[in-house]
Protein backbone atom coordinates (compact mmCIF):
# COMPACT_ATOMS: atom_id res chain seq x y z
CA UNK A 1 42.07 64.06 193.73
CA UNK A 2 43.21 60.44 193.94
CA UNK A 3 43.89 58.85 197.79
CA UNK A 4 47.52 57.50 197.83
CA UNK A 5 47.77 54.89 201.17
CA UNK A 6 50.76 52.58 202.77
CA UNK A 7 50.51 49.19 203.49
CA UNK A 8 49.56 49.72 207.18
CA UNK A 9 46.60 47.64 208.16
CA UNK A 10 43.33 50.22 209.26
CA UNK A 11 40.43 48.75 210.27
CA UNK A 12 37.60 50.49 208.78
CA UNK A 13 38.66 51.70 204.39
CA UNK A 14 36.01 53.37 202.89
CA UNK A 15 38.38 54.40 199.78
CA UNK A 16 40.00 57.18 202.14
CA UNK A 17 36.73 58.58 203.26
CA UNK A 18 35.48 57.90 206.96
CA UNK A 19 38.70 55.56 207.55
CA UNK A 20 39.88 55.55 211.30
CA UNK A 21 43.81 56.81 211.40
CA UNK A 22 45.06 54.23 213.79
CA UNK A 23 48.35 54.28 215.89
CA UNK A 24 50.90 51.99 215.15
CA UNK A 25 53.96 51.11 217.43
CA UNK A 26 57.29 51.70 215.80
CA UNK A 27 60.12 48.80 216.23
CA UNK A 28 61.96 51.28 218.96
CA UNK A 29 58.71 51.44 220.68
CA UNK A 30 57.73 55.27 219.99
CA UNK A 31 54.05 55.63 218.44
CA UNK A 32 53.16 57.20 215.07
CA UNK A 33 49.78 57.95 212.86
CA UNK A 34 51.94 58.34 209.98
CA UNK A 35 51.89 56.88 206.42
CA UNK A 36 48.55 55.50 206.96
CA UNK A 37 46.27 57.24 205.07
CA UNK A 38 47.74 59.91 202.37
CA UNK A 39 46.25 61.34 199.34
CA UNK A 40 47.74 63.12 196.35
CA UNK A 41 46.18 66.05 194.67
CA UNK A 42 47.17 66.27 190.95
CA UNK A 43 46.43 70.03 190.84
CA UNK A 44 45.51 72.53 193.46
CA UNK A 45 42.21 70.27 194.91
CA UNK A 46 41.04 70.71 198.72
CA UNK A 47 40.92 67.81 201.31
CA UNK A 48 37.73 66.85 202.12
CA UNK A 49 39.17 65.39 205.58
CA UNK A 50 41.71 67.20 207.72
CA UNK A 51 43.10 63.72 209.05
CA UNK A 52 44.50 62.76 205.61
CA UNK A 53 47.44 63.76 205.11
CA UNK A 54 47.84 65.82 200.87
CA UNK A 55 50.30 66.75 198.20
CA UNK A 56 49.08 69.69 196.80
CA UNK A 57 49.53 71.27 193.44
CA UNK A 58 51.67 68.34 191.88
CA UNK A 59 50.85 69.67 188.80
CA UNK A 60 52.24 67.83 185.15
CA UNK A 61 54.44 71.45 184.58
CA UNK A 62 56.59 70.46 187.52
CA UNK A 63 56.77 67.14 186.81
CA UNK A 64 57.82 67.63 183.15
CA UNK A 65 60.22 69.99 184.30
CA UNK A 66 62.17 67.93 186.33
CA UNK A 67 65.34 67.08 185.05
CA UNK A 68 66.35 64.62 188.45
CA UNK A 69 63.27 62.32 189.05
CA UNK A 70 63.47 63.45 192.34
CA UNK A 71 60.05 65.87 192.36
CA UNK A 72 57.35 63.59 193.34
CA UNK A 73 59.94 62.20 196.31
CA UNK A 74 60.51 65.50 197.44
CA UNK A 75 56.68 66.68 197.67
CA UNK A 76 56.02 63.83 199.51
CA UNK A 77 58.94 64.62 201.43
CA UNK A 78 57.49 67.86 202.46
CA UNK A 79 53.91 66.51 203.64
CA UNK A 80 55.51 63.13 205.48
CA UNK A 81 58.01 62.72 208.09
CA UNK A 82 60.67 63.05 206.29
CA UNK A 83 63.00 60.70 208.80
CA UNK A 84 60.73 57.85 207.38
CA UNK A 85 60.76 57.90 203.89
CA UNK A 86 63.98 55.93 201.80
CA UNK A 87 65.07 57.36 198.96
CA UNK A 88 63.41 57.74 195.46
CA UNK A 89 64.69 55.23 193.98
CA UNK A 90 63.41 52.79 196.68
CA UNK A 91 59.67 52.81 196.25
CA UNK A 92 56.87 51.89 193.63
CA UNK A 93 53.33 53.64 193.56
CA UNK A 94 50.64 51.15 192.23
CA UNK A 95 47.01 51.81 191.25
CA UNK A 96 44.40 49.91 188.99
CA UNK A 97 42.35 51.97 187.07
CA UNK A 98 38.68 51.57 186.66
CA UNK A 99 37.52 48.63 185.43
CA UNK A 100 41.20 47.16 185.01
CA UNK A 101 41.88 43.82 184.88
CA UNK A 102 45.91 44.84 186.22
CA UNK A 103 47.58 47.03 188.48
CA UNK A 104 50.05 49.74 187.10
CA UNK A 105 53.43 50.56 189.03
CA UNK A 106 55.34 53.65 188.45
CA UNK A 107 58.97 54.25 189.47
CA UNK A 108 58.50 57.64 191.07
CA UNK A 109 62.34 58.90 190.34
CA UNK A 110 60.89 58.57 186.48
CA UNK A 111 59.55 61.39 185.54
CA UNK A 112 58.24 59.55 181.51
CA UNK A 113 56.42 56.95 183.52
CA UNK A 114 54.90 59.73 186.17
CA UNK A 115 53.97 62.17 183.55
CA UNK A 116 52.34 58.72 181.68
CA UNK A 117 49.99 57.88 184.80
CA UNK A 118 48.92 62.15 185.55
CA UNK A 119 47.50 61.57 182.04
CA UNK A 120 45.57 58.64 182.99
CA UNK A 121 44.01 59.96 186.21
CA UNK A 122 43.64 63.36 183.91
CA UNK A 123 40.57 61.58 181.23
CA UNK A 124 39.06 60.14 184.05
CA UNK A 125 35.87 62.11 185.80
CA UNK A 126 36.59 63.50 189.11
CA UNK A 127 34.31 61.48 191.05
CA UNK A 128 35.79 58.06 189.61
CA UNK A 129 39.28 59.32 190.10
CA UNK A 130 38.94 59.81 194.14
CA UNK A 131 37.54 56.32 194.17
CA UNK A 132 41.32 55.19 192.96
CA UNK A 133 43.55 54.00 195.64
CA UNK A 134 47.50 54.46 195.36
CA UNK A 135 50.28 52.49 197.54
CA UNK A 136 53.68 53.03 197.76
CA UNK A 137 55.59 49.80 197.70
CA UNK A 138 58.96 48.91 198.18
CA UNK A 139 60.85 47.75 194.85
CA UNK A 140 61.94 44.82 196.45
CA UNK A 141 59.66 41.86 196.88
CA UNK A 142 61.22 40.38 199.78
CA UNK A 143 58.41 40.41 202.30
CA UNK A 144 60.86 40.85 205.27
CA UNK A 145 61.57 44.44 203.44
CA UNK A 146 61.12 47.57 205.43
CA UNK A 147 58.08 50.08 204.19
CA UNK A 148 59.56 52.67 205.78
CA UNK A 149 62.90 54.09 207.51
CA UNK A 150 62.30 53.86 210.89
CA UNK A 151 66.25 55.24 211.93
CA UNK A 152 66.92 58.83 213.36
CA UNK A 153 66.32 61.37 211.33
CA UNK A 154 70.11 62.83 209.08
CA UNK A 155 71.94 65.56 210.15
CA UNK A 156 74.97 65.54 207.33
CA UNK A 157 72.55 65.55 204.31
CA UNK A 158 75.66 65.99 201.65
CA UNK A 159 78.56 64.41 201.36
CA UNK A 160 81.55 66.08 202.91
CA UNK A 161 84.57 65.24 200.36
CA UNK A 162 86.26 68.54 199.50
CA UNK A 163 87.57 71.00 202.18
CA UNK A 164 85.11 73.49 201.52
CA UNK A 165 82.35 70.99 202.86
CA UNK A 166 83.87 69.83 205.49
CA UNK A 167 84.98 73.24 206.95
CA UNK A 168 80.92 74.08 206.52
CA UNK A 169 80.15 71.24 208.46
CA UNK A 170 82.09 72.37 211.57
CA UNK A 171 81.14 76.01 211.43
CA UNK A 172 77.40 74.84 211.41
CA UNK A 173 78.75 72.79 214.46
CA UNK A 174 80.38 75.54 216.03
CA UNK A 175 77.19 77.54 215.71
CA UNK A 176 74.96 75.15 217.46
CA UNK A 177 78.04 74.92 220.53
CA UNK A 178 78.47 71.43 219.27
CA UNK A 179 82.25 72.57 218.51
CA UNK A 180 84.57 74.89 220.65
CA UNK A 181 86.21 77.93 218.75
CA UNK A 182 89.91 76.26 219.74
CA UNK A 183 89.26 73.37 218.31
CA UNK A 184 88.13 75.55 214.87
CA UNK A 185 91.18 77.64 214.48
CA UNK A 186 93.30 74.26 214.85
CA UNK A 187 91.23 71.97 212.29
CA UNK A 188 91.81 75.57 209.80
CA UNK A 189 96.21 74.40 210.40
CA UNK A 190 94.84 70.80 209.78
CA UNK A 191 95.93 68.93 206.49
CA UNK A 192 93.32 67.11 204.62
CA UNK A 193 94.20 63.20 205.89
CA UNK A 194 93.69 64.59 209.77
CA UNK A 195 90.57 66.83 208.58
CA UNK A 196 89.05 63.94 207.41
CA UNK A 197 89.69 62.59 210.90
CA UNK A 198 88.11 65.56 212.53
CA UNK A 199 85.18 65.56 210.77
CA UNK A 200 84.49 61.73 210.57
CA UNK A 201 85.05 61.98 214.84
CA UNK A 202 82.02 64.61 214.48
CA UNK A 203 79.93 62.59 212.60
CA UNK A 204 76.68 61.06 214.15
CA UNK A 205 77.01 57.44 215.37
CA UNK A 206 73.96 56.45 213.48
CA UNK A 207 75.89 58.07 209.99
CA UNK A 208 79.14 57.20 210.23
CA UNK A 209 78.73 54.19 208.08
CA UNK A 210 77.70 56.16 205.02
CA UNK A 211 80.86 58.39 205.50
CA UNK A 212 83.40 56.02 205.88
CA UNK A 213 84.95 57.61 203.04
CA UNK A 214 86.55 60.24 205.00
CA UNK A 215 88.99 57.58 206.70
CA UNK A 216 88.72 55.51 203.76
CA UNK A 217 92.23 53.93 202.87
CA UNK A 218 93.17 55.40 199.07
CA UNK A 219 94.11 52.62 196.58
CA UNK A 220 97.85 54.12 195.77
CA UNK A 221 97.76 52.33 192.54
CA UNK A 222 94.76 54.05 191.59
CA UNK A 223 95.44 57.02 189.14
CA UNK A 224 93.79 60.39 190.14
CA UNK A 225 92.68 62.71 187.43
CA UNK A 226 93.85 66.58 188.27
CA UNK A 227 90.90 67.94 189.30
CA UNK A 228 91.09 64.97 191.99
CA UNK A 229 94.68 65.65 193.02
CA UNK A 230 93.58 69.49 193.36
CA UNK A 231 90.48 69.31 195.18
CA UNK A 232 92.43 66.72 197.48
CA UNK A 233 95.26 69.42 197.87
CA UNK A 234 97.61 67.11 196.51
CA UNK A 235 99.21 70.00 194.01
CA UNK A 236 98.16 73.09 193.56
CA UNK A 237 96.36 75.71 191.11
CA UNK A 238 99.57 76.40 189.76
CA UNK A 239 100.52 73.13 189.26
CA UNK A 240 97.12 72.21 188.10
CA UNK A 241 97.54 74.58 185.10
CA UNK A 242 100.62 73.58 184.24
CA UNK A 243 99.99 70.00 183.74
CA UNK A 244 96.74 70.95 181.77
CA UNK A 245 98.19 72.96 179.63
CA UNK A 246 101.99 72.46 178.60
CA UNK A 247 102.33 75.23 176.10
CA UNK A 248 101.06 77.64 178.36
CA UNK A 249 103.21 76.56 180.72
CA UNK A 250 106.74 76.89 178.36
CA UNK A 251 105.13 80.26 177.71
CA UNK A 252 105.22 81.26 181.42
CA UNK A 253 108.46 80.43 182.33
CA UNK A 254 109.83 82.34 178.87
CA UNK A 255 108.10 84.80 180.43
CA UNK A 256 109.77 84.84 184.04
CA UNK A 257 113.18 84.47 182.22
CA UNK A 258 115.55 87.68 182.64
CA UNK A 259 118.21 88.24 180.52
CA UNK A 260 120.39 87.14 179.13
CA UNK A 261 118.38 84.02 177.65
CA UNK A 262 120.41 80.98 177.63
CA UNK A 263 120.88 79.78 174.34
CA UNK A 264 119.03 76.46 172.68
CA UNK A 265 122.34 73.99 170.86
CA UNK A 266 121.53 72.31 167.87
CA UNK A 267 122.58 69.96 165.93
CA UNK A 268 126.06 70.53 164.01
CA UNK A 269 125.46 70.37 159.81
CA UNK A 270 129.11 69.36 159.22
CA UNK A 271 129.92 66.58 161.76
CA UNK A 272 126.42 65.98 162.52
CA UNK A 273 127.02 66.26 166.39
CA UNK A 274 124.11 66.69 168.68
CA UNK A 275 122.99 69.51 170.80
CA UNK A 276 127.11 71.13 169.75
CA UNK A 277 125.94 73.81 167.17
CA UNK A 278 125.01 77.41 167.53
CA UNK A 279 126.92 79.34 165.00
CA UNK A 280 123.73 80.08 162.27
CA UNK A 281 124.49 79.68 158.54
CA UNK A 282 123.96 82.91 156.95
CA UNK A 283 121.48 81.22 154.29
CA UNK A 284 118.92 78.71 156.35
CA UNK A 285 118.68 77.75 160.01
CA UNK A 286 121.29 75.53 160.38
CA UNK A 287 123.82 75.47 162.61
CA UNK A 288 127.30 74.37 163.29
CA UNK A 289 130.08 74.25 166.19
CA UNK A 290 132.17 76.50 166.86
CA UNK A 291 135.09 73.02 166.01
CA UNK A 292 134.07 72.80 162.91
CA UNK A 293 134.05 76.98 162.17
CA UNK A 294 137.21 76.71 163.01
CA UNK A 295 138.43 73.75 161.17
CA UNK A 296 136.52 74.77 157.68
CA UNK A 297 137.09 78.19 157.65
CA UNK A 298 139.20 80.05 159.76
CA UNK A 299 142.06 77.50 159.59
CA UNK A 300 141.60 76.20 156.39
CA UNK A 301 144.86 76.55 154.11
CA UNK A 302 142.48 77.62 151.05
CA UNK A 303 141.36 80.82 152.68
CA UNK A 304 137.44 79.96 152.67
CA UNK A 305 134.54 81.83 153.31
CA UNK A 306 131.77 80.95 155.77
CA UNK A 307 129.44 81.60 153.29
CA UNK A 308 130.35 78.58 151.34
CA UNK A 309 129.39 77.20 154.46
CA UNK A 310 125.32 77.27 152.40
CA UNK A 311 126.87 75.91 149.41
CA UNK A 312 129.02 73.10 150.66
CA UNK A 313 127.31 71.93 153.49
CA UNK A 314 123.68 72.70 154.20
CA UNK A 315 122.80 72.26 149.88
CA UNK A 316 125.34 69.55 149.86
CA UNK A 317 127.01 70.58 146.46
CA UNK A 318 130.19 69.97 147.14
CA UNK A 319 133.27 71.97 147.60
CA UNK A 320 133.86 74.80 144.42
CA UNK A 321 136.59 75.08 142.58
CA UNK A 322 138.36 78.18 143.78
CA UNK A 323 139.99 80.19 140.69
CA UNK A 324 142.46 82.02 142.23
CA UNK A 325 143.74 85.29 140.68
CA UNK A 326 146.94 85.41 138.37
CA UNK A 327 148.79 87.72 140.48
CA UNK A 328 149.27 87.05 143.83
CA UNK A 329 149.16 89.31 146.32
CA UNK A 330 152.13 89.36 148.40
CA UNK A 331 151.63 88.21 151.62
CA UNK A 332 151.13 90.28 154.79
CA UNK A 333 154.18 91.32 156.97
CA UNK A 334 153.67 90.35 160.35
CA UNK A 335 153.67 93.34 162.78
CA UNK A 336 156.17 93.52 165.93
């Protein structure tokens, strides 16, 4: 068991045994007995004294276990007012061991450097260890530095920046008759800028400065990534698919097509002309317009076929040499 204390003055120390828990006068003028005289347990060990106040079972399991660096706030947390404590990353606990010419201080939202110091109080003998005092100190060594938060006590413990949140908020509002059932069903019609609004109005005094970001002017410049524009409402799912994936996209709207299909123009192979051609070579893919069908083959005084159009055009070879038959067949009579 090894005594953990604050930096609040008591009279009469006797390492945590026999010391007087004294009353001290917070800066609003309310009294308190707290963060006087604590002890932590480093296992499942019993008080001795029903004054001090004890973490028990902070055993080194839990602490290698967690992945935050926020176990060892949190116990305390549970044991201590929790209205008075900052957060984890606000405080120091230092100790001397036996016989140490130096004092140790361990971040307590680092779970290495907490795990390092439960195996220093673990080789030494249990009557030793309880003579070991512990303080938690402020990381800052600005005298002037508060020990402890002495503001009201937080109501809005998350952040409230997606709809979901902030529509949890009221109902827990509504459910304590802080919020009339009106004024529900209209926030529910409510886009997000005025939500915001809402909720921010709701909002203790004391907390509004550390959610400022509801009514927070948005840098317009500043570019959102999707999941930001759709959890702002700015598009939606739909849209958020889309512009993640493209191709899937092009698939769907093949898909919602009815018939007939329009048809994609290409470019022509004979006058090279852009987005003109659709008539397909009977060879390749290629393509030409229906100009130069007409000009090449169906008009053409040597009576060619368009499936020189391969041979001439798309393999480049040139126009052939047409042998044309020794007797001629007379020509067609035109019919009345």
């Amino acid at each position: 068991m090894v005594q953990l204390e604050s930096e609040k003055k008591v009279r009469r120390r006797c390492c945590g045994f026999g010391s007087k828990i004294q009353t001290a006068t917070l800066p609003d003028g309310n009294t308190t007995t707290d963060f006087q005289n604590w002890r932590v347990s480093f296992g499942a060990a019993k008080p001795k004294r029903k004054r001090t106040k004890v973490v028990m079972g902070l055993t080194k399991e839990a602490i290698e276990a967690d992945r935050t660096g926020g176990y060892l706030h949190e116990r305390l947390l549970e044991v201590v007012a929790p209205q008075n404590l900052f957060g984890a990353d606000y405080y120091f606990i230092e100790y001397r061991m036996p016989e140490a010419p130096f004092t140790v201080r361990v971040a307590i939202d680092r779970v290495d450097q907490v795990v390092r110091a439960y195996k220093e109080f673990a080789t030494i003998p249990t009557k030793i260890q309880r003579r070991l005092i512990l303080k938690v100190i402020p990381r800052d060594p600005d005298p002037d530095t508060p020990v402890f938060d002495h503001r009201p006590a937080k109501t809005v413990k998350n952040q409230l920046k997606t709809r979901a949140a902030m529509t949890r908020y009221l109902v827990d509002l509504y459910t304590r008759d802080e919020f009339s059932l009106k004024q529900l069903g209209e926030c529910m019609t409510h886009k997000m800028p005025d939500l915001r609004g809402v909720v921010h109005d709701q909002v203790p005094a004391h907390e509004k400065e550390e959610h400022d970001y509801l009514i927070a002017a948005k840098d317009k410049n500043k570019r959102l990534t999707l999941e930001q524009r759709y959890m702002s409402d700015e598009i939606d799912l739909l849209a958020y698919g889309d512009l993640r994936d493209p191709e899937r996209k092009e698939k769907r709207l093949h898909d919602m097509a009815v018939y007939p299909l329009p048809e994609r123009m290409y470019t022509c192979v004979v006058c090279a002309k852009p987005e003109s051609a659709v008539i397909k070579c009977m060879e390749c893919n290629n393509r030409t317009c229906r100009d130069c069908m007409y000009a090449k083959f169906i008009n053409c005084p040597d009576d060619r076929a368009f499936v020189l159009l391969h041979h001439i055009y798309c393999l480049k070879l040139g126009e052939p040499i047409l042998h044309q038959s020794k007797h001629k067949r007379a020509p067609k009579k035109a019919e009345h």
